[in-house]
PDB file of N, CA and C in Angstrom:
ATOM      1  N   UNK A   1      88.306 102.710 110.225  1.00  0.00           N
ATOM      2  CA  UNK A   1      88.591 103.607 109.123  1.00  0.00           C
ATOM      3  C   UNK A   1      87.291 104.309 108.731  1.00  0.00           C
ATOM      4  N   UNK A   2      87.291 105.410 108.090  1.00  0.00           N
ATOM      5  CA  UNK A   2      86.583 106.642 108.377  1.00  0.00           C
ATOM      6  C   UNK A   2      85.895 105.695 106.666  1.00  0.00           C
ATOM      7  N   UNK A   3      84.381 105.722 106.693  1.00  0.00           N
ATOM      8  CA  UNK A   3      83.618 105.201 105.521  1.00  0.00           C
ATOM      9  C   UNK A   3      84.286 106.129 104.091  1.00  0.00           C
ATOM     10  N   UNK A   4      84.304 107.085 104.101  1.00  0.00           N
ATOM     11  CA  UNK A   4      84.880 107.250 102.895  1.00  0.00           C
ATOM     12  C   UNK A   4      85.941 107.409 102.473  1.00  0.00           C
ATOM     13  N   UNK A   5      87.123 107.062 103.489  1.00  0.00           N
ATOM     14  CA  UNK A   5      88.154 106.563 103.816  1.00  0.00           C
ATOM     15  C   UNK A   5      88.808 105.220 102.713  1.00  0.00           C
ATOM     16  N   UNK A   6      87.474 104.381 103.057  1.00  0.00           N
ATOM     17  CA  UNK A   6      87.436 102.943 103.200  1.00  0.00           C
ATOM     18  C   UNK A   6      87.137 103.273 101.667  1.00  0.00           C
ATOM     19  N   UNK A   7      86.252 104.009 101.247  1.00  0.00           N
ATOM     20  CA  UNK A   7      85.677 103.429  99.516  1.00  0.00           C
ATOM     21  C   UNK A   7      87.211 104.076  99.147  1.00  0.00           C
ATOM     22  N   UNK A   8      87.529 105.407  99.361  1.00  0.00           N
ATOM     23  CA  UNK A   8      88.830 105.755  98.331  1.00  0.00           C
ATOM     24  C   UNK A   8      89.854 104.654  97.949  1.00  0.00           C
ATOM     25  N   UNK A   9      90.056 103.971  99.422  1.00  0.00           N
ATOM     26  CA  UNK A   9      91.192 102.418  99.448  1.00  0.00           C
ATOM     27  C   UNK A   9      90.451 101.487  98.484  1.00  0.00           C
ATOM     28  N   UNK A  10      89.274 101.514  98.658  1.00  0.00           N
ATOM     29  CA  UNK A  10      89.340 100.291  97.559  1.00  0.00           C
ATOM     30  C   UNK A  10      89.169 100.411  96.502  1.00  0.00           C
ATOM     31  N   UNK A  11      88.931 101.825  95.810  1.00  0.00           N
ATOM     32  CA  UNK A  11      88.734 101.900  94.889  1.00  0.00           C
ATOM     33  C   UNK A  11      90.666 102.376  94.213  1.00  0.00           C
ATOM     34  N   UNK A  12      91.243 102.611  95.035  1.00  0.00           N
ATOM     35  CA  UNK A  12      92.459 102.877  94.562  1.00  0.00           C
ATOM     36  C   UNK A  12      92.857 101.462  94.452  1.00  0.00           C
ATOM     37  N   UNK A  13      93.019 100.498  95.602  1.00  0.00           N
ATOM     38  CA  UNK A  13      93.255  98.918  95.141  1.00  0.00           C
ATOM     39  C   UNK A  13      92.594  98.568  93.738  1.00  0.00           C
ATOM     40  N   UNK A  14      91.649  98.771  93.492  1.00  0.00           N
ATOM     41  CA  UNK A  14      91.231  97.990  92.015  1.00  0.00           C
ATOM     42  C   UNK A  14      91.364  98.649  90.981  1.00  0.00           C
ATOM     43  N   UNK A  15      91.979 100.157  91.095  1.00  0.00           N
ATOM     44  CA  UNK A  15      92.910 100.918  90.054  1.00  0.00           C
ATOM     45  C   UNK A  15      94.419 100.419  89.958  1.00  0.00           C
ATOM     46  N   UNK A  16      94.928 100.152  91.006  1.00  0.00           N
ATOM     47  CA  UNK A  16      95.978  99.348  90.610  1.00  0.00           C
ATOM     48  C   UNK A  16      96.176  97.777  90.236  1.00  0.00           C
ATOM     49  N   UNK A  17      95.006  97.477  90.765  1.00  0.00           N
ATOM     50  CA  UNK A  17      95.124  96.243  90.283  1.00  0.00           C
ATOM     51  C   UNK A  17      95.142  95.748  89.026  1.00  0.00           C
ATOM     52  N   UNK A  18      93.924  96.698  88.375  1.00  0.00           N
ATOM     53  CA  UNK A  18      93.813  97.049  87.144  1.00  0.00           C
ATOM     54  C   UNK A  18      94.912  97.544  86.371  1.00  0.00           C
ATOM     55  N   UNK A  19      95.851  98.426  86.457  1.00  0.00           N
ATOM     56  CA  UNK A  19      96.940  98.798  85.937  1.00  0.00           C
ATOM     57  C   UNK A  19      98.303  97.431  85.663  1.00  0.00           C
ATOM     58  N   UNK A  20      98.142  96.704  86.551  1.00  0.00           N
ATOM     59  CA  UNK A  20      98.965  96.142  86.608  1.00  0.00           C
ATOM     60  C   UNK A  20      98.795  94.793  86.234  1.00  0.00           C
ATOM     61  N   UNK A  21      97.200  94.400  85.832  1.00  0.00           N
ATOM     62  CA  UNK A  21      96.713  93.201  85.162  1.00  0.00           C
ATOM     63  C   UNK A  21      96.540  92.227  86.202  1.00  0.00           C
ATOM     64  N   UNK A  22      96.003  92.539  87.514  1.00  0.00           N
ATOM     65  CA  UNK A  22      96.187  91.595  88.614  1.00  0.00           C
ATOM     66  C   UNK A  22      94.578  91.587  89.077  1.00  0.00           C
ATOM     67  N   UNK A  23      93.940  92.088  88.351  1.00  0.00           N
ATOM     68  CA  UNK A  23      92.649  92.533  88.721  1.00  0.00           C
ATOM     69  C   UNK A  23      91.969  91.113  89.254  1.00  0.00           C
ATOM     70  N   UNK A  24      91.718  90.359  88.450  1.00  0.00           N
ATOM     71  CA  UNK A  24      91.228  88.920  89.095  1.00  0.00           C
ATOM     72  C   UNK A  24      91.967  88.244  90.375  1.00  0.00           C
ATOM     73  N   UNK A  25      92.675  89.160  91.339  1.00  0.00           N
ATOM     74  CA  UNK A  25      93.033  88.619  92.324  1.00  0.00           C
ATOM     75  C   UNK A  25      92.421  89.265  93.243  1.00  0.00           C
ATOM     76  N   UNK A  26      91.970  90.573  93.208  1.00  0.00           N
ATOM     77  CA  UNK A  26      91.092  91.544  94.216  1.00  0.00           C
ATOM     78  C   UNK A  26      89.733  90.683  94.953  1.00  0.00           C
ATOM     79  N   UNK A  27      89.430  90.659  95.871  1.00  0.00           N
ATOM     80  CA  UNK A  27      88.455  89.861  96.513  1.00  0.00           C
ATOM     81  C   UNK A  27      86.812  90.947  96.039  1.00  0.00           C
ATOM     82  N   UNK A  28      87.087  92.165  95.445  1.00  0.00           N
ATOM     83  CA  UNK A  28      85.983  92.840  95.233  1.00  0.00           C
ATOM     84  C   UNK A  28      85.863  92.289  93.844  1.00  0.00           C
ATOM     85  N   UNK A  29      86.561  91.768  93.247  1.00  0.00           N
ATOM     86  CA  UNK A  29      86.474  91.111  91.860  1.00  0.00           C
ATOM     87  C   UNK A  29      86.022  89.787  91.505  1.00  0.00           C
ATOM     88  N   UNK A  30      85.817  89.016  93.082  1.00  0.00           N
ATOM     89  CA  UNK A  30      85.737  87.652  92.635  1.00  0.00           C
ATOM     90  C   UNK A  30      84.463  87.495  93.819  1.00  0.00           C
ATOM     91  N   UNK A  31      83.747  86.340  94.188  1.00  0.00           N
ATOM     92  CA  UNK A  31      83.053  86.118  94.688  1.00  0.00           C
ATOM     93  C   UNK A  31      83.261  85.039  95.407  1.00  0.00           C
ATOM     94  N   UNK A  32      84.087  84.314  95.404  1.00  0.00           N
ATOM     95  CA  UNK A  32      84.749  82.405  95.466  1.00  0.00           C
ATOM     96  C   UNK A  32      85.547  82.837  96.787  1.00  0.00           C
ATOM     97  N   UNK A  33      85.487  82.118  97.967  1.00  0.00           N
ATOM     98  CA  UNK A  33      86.677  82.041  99.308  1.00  0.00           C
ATOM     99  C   UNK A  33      87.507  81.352  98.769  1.00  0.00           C
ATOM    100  N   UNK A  34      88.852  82.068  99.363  1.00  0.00           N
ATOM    101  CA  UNK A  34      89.946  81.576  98.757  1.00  0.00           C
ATOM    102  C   UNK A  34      90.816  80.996  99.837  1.00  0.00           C
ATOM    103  N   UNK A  35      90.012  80.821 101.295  1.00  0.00           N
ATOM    104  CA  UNK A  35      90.724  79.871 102.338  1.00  0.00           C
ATOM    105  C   UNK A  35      91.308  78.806 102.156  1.00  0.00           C
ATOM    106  N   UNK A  36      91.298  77.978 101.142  1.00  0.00           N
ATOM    107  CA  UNK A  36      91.349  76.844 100.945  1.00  0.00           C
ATOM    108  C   UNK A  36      93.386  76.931 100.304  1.00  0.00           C
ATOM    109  N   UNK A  37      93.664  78.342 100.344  1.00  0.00           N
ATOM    110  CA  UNK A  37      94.729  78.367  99.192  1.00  0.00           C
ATOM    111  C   UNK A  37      95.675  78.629 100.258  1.00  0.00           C
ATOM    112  N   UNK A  38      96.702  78.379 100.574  1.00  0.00           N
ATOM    113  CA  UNK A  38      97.685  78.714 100.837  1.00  0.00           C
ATOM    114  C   UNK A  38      98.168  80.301 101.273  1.00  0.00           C
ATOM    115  N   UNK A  39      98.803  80.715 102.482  1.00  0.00           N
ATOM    116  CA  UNK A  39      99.141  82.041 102.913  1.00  0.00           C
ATOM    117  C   UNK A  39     100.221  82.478 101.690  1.00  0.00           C
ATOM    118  N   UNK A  40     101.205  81.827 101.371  1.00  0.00           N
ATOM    119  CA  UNK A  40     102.252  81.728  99.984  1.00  0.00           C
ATOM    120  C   UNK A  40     101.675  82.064  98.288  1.00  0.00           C
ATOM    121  N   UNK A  41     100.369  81.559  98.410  1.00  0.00           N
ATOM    122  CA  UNK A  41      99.787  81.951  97.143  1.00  0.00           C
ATOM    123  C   UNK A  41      99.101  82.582  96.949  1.00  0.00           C
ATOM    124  N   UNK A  42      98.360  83.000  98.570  1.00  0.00           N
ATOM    125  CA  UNK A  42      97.505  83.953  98.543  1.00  0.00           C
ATOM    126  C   UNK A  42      98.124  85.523  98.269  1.00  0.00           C
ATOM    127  N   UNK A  43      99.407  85.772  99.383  1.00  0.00           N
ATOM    128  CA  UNK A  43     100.483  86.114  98.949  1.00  0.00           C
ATOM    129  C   UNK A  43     100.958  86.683  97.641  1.00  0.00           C
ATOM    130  N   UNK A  44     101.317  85.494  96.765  1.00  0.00           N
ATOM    131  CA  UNK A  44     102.211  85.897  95.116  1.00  0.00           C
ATOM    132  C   UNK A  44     101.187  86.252  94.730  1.00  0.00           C
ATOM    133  N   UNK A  45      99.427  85.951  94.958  1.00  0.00           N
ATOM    134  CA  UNK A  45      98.597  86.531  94.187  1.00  0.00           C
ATOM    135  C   UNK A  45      98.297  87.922  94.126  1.00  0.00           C
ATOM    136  N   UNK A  46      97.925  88.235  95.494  1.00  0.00           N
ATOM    137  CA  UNK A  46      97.780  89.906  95.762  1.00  0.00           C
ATOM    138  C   UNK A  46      99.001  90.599  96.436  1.00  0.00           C
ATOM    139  N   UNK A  47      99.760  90.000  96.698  1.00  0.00           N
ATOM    140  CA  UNK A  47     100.739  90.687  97.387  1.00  0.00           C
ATOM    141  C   UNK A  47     101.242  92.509  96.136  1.00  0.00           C
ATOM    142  N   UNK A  48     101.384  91.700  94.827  1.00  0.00           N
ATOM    143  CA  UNK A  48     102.051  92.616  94.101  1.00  0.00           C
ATOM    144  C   UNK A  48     100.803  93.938  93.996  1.00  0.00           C
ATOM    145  N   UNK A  49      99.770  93.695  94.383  1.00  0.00           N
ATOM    146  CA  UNK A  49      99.074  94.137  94.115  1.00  0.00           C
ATOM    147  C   UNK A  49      98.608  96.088  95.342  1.00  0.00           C
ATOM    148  N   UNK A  50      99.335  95.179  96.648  1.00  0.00           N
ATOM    149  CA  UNK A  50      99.586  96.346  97.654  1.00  0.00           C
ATOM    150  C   UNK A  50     101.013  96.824  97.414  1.00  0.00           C
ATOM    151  N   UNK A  51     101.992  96.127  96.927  1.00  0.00           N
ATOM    152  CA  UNK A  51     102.955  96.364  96.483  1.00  0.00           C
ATOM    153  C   UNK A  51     102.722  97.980  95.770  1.00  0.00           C
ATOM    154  N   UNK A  52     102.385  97.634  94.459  1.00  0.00           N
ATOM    155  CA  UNK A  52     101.986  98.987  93.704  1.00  0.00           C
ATOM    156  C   UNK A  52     101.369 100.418  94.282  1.00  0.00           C
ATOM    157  N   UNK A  53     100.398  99.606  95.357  1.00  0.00           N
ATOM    158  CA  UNK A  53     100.031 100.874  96.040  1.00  0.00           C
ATOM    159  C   UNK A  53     100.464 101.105  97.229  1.00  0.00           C
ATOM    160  N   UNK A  54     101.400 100.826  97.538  1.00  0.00           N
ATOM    161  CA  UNK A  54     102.637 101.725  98.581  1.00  0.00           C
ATOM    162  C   UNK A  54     103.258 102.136  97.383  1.00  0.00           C
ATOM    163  N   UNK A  55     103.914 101.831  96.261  1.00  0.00           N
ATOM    164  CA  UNK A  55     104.723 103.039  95.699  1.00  0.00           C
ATOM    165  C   UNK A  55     104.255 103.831  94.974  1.00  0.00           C
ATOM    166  N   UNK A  56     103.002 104.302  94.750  1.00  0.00           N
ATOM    167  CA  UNK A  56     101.866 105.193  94.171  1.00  0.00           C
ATOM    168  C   UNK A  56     101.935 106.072  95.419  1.00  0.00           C
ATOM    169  N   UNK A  57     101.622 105.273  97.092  1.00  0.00           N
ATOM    170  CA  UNK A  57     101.614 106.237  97.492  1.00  0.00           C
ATOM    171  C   UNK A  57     102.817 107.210  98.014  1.00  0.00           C
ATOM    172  N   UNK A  58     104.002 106.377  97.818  1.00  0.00           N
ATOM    173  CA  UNK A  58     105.397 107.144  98.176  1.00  0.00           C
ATOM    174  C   UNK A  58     105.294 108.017  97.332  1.00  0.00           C
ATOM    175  N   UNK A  59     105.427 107.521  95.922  1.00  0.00           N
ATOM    176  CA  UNK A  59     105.677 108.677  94.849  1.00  0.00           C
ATOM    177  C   UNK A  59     104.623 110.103  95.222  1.00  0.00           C
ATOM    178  N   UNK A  60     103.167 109.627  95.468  1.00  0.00           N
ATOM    179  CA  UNK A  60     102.439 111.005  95.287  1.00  0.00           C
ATOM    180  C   UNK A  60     102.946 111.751  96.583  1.00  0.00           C
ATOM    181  N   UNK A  61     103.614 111.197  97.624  1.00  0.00           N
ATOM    182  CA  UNK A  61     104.259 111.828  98.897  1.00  0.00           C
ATOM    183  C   UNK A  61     104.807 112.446  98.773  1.00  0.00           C
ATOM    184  N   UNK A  62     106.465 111.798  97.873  1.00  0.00           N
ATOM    185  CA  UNK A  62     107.365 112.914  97.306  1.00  0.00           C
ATOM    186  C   UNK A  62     106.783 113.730  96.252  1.00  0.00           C
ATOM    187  N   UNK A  63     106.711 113.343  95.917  1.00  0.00           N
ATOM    188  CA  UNK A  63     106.213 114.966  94.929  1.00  0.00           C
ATOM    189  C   UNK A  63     105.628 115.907  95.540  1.00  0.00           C
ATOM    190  N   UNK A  64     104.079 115.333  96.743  1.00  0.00           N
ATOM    191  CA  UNK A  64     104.328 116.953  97.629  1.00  0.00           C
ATOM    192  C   UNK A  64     104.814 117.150  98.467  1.00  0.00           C
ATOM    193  N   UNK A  65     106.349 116.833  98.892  1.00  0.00           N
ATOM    194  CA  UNK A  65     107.229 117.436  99.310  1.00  0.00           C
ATOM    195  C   UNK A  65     107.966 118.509  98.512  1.00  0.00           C
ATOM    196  N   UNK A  66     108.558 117.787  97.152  1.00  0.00           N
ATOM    197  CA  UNK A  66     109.240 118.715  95.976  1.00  0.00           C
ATOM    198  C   UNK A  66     108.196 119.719  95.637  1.00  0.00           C
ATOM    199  N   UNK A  67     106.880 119.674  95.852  1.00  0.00           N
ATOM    200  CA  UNK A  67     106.572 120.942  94.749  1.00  0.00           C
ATOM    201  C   UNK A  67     105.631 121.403  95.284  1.00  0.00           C
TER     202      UNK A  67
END
């Protein structure tokens, strides 16, 4: 992925993460390996978190289609 590619993604991940109060699950937020945790919790932790940003990015899709 193209370097400034890469900062826009993560900086859009920790805008949503932020929006959505999930921020302490972002690995740019924490410093601690979290190998020790489970694929299932690692999962419910951030999962919602790409969640949000696939439908940020559908929505900004459709819209420039409509307009």
């Amino acid at each position: 992925m193209h370097p400034e590619c890469y900062d826009a993604m993560q900086k859009f991940k920790i805008e949503c993460a932020t929006d959505i109060g999930r921020l302490q699950f972002c690995k740019e937020n924490n410093d601690h390996y979290k190998g020790e945790q489970s694929a299932r919790q690692n999962g419910s932790e951030g999962g919602p978190i790409g969640g949000e940003m696939v439908k940020r990015m559908i929505a900004s899709y459709e819209q420039g289609l409509n307009g």
